[in-house]
C-alpha atoms as a PDB file:
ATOM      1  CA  UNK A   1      98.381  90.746 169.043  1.00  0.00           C
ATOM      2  CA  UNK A   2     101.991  88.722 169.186  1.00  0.00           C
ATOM      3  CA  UNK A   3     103.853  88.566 165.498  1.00  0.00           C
ATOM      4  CA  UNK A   4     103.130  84.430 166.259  1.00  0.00           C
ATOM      5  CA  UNK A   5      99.522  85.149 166.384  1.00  0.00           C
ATOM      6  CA  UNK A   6      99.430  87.391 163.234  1.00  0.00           C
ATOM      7  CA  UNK A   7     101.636  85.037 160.896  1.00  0.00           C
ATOM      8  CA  UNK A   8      99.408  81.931 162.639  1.00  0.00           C
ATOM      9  CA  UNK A   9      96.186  84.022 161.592  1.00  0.00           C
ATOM     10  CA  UNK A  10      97.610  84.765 158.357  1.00  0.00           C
ATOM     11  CA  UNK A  11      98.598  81.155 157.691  1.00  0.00           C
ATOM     12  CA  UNK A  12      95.510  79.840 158.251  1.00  0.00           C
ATOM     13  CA  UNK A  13      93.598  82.085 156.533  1.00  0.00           C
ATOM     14  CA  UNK A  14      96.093  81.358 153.417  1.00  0.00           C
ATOM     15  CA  UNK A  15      94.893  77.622 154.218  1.00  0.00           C
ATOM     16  CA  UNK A  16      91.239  78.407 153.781  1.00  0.00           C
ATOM     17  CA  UNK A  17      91.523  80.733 150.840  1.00  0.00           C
ATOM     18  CA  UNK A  18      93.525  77.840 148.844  1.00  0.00           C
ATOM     19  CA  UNK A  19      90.397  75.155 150.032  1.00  0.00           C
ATOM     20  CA  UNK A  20      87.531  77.569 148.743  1.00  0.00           C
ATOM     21  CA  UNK A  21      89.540  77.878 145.226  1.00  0.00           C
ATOM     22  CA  UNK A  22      89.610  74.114 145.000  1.00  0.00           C
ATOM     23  CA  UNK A  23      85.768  73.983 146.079  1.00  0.00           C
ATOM     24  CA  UNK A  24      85.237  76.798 142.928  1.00  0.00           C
ATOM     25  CA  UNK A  25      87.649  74.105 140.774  1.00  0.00           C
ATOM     26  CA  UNK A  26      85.408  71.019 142.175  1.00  0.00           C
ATOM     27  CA  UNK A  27      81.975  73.038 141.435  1.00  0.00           C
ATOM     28  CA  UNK A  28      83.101  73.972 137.704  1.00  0.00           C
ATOM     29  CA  UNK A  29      84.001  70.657 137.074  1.00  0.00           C
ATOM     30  CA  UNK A  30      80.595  69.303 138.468  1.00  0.00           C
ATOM     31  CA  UNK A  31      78.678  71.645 136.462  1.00  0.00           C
ATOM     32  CA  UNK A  32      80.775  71.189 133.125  1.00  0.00           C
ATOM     33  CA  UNK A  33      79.544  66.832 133.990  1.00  0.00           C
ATOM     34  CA  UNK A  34      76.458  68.141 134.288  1.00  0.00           C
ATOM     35  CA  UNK A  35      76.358  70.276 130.941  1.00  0.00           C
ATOM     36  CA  UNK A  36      77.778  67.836 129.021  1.00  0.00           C
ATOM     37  CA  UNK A  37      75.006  65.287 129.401  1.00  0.00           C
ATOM     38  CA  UNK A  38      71.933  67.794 129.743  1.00  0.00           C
ATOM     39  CA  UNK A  39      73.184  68.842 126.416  1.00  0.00           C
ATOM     40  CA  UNK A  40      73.997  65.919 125.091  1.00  0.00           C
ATOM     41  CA  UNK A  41      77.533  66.809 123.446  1.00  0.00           C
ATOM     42  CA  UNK A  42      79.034  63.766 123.161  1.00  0.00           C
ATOM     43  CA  UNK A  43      76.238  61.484 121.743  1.00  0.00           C
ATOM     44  CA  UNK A  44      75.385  58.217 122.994  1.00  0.00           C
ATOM     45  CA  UNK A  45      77.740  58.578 125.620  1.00  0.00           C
ATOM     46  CA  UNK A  46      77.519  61.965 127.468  1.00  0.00           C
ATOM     47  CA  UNK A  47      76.117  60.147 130.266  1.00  0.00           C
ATOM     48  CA  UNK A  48      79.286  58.377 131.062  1.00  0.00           C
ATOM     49  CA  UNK A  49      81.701  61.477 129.995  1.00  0.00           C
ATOM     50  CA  UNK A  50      79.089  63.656 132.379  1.00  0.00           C
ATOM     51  CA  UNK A  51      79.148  60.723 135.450  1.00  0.00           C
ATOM     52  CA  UNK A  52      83.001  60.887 135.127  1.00  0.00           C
ATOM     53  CA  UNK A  53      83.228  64.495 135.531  1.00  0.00           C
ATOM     54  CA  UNK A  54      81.112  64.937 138.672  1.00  0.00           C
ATOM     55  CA  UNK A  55      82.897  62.178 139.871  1.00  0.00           C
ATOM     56  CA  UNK A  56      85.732  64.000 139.304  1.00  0.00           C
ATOM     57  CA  UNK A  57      84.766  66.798 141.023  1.00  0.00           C
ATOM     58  CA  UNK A  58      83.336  65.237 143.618  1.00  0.00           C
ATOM     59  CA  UNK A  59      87.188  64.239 143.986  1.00  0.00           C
ATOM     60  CA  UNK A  60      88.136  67.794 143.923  1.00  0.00           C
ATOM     61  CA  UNK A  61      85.867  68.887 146.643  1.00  0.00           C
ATOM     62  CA  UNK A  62      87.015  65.812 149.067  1.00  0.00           C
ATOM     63  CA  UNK A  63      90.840  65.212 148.352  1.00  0.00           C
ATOM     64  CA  UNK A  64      91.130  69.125 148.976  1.00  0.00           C
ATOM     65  CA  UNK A  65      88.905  69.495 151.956  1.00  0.00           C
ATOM     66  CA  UNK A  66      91.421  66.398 153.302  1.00  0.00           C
ATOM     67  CA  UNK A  67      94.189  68.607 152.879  1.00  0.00           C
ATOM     68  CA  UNK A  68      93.070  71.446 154.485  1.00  0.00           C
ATOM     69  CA  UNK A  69      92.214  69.751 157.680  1.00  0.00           C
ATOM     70  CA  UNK A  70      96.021  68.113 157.409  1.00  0.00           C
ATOM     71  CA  UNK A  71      97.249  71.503 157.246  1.00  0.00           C
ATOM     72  CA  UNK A  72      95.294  73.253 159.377  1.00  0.00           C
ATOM     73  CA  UNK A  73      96.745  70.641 162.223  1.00  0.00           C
ATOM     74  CA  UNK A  74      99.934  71.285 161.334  1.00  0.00           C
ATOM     75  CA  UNK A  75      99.229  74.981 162.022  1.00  0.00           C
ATOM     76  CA  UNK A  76      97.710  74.524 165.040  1.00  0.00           C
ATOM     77  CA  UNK A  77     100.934  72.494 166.146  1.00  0.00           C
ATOM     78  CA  UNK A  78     103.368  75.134 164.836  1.00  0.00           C
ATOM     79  CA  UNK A  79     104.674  73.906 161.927  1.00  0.00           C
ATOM     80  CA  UNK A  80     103.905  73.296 158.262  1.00  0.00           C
ATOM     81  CA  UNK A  81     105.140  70.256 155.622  1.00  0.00           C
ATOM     82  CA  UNK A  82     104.191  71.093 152.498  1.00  0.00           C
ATOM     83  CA  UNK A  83     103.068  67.940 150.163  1.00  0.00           C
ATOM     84  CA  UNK A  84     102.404  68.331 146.519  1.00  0.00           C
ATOM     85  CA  UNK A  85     100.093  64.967 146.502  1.00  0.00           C
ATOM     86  CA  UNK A  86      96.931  66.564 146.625  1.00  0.00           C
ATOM     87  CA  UNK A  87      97.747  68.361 143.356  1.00  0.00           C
ATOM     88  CA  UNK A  88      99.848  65.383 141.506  1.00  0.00           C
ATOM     89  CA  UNK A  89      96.949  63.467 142.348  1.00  0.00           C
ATOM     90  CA  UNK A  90      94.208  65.648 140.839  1.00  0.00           C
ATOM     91  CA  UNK A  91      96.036  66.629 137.854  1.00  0.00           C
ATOM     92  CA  UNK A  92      97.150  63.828 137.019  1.00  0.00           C
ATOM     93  CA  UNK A  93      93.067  62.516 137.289  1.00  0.00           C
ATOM     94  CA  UNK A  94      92.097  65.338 135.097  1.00  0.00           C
ATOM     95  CA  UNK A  95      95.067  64.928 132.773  1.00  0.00           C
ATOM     96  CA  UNK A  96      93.670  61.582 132.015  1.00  0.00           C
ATOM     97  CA  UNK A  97      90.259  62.368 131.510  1.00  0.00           C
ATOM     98  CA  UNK A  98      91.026  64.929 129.293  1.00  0.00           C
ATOM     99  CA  UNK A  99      92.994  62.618 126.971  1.00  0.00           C
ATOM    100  CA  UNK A 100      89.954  59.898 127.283  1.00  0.00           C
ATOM    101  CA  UNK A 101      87.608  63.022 126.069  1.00  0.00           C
ATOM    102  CA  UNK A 102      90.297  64.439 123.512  1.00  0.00           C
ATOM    103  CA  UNK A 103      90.526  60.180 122.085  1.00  0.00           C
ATOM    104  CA  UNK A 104      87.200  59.736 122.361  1.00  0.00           C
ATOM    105  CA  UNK A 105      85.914  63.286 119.967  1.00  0.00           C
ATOM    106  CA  UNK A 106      88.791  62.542 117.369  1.00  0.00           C
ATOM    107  CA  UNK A 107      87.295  59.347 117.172  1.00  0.00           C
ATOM    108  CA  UNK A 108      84.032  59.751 116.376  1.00  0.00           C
ATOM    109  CA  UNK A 109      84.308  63.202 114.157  1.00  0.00           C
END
């Protein structure tokens, strides 16, 4: 195998590690939604607080999956542009739904 071949291999493979740890990110986040309104820990309104966080993850699972193909492309063609958009945009989305969740339990306790 050329040196081209192994760094494309390796690049790639870099590519689909970094997808599977935002699936793992987009699953947690699901399941957190999900525990938060089987058990009830906000209230009234864990349904809403529970429907925004598997929204959210659904997020994580698409925005990421998005990327991946982008950069897998680029790969293919021989080159690589990183773009930090993927992440500003999902941290700045869960950034503000933890600061609706942190407003939202200092209210009511």
């Amino acid at each position: 195998m050329e040196h081209n071949q192994i760094t494309s291999a390796r690049d790639h493979l870099a590519n689909e590690r970094t997808f599977l740890s935002w699936i793992r990110t987009s699953i947690s986040i699901m399941a957190l939604g999900l525990a938060v309104v089987k058990f009830s820990v906000f209230e009234n309104h864990s349904n809403i607080v529970g429907i925004i966080l598997v929204a959210l993850g659904m997020l994580t699972a698409i925005l990421p999956f998005i990327g991946y193909k982008n950069s897998e492309k680029q790969l293919n063609k021989g080159y690589y542009k990183h773009s930090s958009l993927l992440v500003t945009i999902l941290t700045s989305l869960i950034f503000l739904v933890s600061v609706l969740l942190l407003v939202y339990v200092v209210k009511t306790t």
